[in-house]
Structure formats: structure tokens, C-alpha cells
C-alpha atoms as a PDB file:
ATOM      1  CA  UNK A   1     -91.055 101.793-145.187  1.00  0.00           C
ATOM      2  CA  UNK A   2     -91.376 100.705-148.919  1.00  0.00           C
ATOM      3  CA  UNK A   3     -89.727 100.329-152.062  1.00  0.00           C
ATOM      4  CA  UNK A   4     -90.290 103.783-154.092  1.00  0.00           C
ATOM      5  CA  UNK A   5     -91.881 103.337-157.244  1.00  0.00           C
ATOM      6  CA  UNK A   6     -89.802 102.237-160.196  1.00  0.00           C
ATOM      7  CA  UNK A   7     -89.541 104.042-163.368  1.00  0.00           C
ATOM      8  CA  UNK A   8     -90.574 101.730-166.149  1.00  0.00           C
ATOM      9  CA  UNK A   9     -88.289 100.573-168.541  1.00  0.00           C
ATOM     10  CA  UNK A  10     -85.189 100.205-165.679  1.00  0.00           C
ATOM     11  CA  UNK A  11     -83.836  96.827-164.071  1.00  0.00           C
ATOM     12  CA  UNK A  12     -85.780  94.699-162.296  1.00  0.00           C
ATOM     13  CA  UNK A  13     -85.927  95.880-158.222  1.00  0.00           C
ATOM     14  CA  UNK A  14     -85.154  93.698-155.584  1.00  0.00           C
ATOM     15  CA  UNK A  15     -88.178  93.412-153.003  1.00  0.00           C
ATOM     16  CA  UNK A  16     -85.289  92.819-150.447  1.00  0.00           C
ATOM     17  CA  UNK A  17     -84.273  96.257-148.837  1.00  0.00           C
ATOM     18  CA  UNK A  18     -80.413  96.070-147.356  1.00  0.00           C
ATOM     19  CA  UNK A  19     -77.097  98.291-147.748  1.00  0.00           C
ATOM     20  CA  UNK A  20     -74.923  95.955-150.079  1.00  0.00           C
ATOM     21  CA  UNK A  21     -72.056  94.711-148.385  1.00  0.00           C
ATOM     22  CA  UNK A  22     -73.149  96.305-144.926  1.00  0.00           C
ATOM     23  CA  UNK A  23     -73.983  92.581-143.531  1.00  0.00           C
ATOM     24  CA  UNK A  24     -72.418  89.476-143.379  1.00  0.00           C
ATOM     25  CA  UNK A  25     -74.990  87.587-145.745  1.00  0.00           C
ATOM     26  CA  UNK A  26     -74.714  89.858-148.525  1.00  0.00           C
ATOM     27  CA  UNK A  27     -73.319  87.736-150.568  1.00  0.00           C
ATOM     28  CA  UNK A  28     -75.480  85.151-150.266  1.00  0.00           C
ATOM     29  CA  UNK A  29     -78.367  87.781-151.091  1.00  0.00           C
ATOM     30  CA  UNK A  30     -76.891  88.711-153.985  1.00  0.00           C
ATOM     31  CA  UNK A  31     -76.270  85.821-155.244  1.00  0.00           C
ATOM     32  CA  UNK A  32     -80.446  85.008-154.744  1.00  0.00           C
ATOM     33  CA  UNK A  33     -81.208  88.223-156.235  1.00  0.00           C
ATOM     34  CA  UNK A  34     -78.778  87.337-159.082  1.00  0.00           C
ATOM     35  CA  UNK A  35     -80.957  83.923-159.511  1.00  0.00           C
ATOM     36  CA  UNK A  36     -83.890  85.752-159.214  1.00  0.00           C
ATOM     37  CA  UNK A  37     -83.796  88.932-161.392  1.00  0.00           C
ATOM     38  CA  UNK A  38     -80.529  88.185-163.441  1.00  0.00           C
ATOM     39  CA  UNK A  39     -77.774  89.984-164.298  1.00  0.00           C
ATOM     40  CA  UNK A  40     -78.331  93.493-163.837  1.00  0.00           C
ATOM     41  CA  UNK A  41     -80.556  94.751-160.569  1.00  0.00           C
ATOM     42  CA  UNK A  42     -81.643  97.607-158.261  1.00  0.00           C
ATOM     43  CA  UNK A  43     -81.804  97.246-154.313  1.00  0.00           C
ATOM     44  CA  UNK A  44     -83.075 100.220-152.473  1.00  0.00           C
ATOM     45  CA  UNK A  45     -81.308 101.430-149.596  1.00  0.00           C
ATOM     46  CA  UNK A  46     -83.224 102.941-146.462  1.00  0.00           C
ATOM     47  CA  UNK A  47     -80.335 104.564-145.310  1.00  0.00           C
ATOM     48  CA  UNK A  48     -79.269 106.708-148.395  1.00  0.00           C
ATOM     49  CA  UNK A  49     -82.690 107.099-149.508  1.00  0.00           C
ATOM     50  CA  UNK A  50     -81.878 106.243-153.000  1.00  0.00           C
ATOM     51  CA  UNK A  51     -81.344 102.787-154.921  1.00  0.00           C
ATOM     52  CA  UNK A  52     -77.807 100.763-155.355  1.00  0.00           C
ATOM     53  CA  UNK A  53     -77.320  99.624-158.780  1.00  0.00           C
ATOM     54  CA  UNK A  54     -75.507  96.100-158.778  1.00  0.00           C
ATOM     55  CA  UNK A  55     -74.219  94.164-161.641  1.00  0.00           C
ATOM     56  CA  UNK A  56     -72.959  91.059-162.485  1.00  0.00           C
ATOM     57  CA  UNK A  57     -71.981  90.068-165.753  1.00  0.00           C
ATOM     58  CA  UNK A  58     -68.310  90.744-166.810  1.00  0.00           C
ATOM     59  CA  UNK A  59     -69.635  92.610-169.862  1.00  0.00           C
ATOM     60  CA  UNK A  60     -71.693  95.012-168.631  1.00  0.00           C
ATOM     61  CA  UNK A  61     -69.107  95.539-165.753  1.00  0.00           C
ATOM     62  CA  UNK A  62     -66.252  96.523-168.289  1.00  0.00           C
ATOM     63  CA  UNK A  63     -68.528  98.205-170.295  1.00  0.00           C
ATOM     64  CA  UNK A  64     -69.487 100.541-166.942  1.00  0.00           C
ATOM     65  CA  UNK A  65     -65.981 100.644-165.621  1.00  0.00           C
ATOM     66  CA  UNK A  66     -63.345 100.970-168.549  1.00  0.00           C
ATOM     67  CA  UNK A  67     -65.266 101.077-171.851  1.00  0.00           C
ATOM     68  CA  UNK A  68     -67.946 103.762-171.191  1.00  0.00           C
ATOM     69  CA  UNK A  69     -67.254 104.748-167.677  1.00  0.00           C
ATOM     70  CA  UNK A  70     -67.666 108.596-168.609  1.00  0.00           C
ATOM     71  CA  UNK A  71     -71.709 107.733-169.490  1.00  0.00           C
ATOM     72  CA  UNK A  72     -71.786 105.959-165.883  1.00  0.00           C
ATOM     73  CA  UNK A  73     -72.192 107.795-162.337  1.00  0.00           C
ATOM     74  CA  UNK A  74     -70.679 105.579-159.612  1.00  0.00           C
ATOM     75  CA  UNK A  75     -69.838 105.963-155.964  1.00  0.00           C
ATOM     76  CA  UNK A  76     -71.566 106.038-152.509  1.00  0.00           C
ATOM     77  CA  UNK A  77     -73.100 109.508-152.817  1.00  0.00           C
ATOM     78  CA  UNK A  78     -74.574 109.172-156.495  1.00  0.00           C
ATOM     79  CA  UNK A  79     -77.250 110.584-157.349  1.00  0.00           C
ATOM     80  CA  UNK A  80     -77.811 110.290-160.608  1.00  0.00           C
END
């Protein structure tokens, strides 16, 4: 199966497929991915059919979770 085409204009997508935090090296691909495309990434996910969002910097993650969580969708499940 591959990668579904990206919109333009979004963060970089990981070639990698994998469920984040489904395997034991995880971490360790993140933290490649995180070398490799920065701060903010997508990974696709076979399983949900739909792409996993993951983010690094402390910034962007307060600014997601406490300072503009209402502009944010989060969750296993999301859609949008």
C-alpha cells in the first residue's frame, strides 16, 4: 500500500508507515523522523486509514493543547 497524496502546503510526511507507539522502536523512529523532517510531521497509518499528526516542539505542543486547543482536533478517531 502507499502513502496517499499530500495536500500541499501541510507538514512534511514521513515515508515510514507505522501506528505511533504501537511498537517497541517507536521512539527511536520518531526521534529519526524528528532529525529528518523537524519539528512538526505526518505518519500515515494503514490501520486507521488516515494520517497521525506528531509534534515535537514545546511551543507548538502548548499552543495545540492549552493555548488554542479549541482550533485543534485530537484523539484516536479524528478525522479532521
Amino acid at each position: 500500500m502507499s502513502t496517499p497524496a499530500t495536500t500541499q502546503g501541510g507538514p512534511p510526511v514521513a515515508t515510514a508507515e507505522f501506528d505511533v507507539g504501537s511498537t517497541d522502536d517507536s521512539l527511536e523512529r520518531m526521534i529519526q523522523l524528528f532529525a529528518k523532517h523537524g519539528d512538526i510531521y505526518r505518519v500515515y497509518v494503514p490501520a486507521r486509514k488516515a494520517f497521525t499528526y506528531v509534534v515535537h516542539h514545546p511551543d507548538d505542543v502548548k499552543r495545540i493543547l492549552v493555548s488554542n486547543h479549541r482550533n485543534y482536533t485530537k484523539g484516536v478517531g479524528s478525522t479532521g
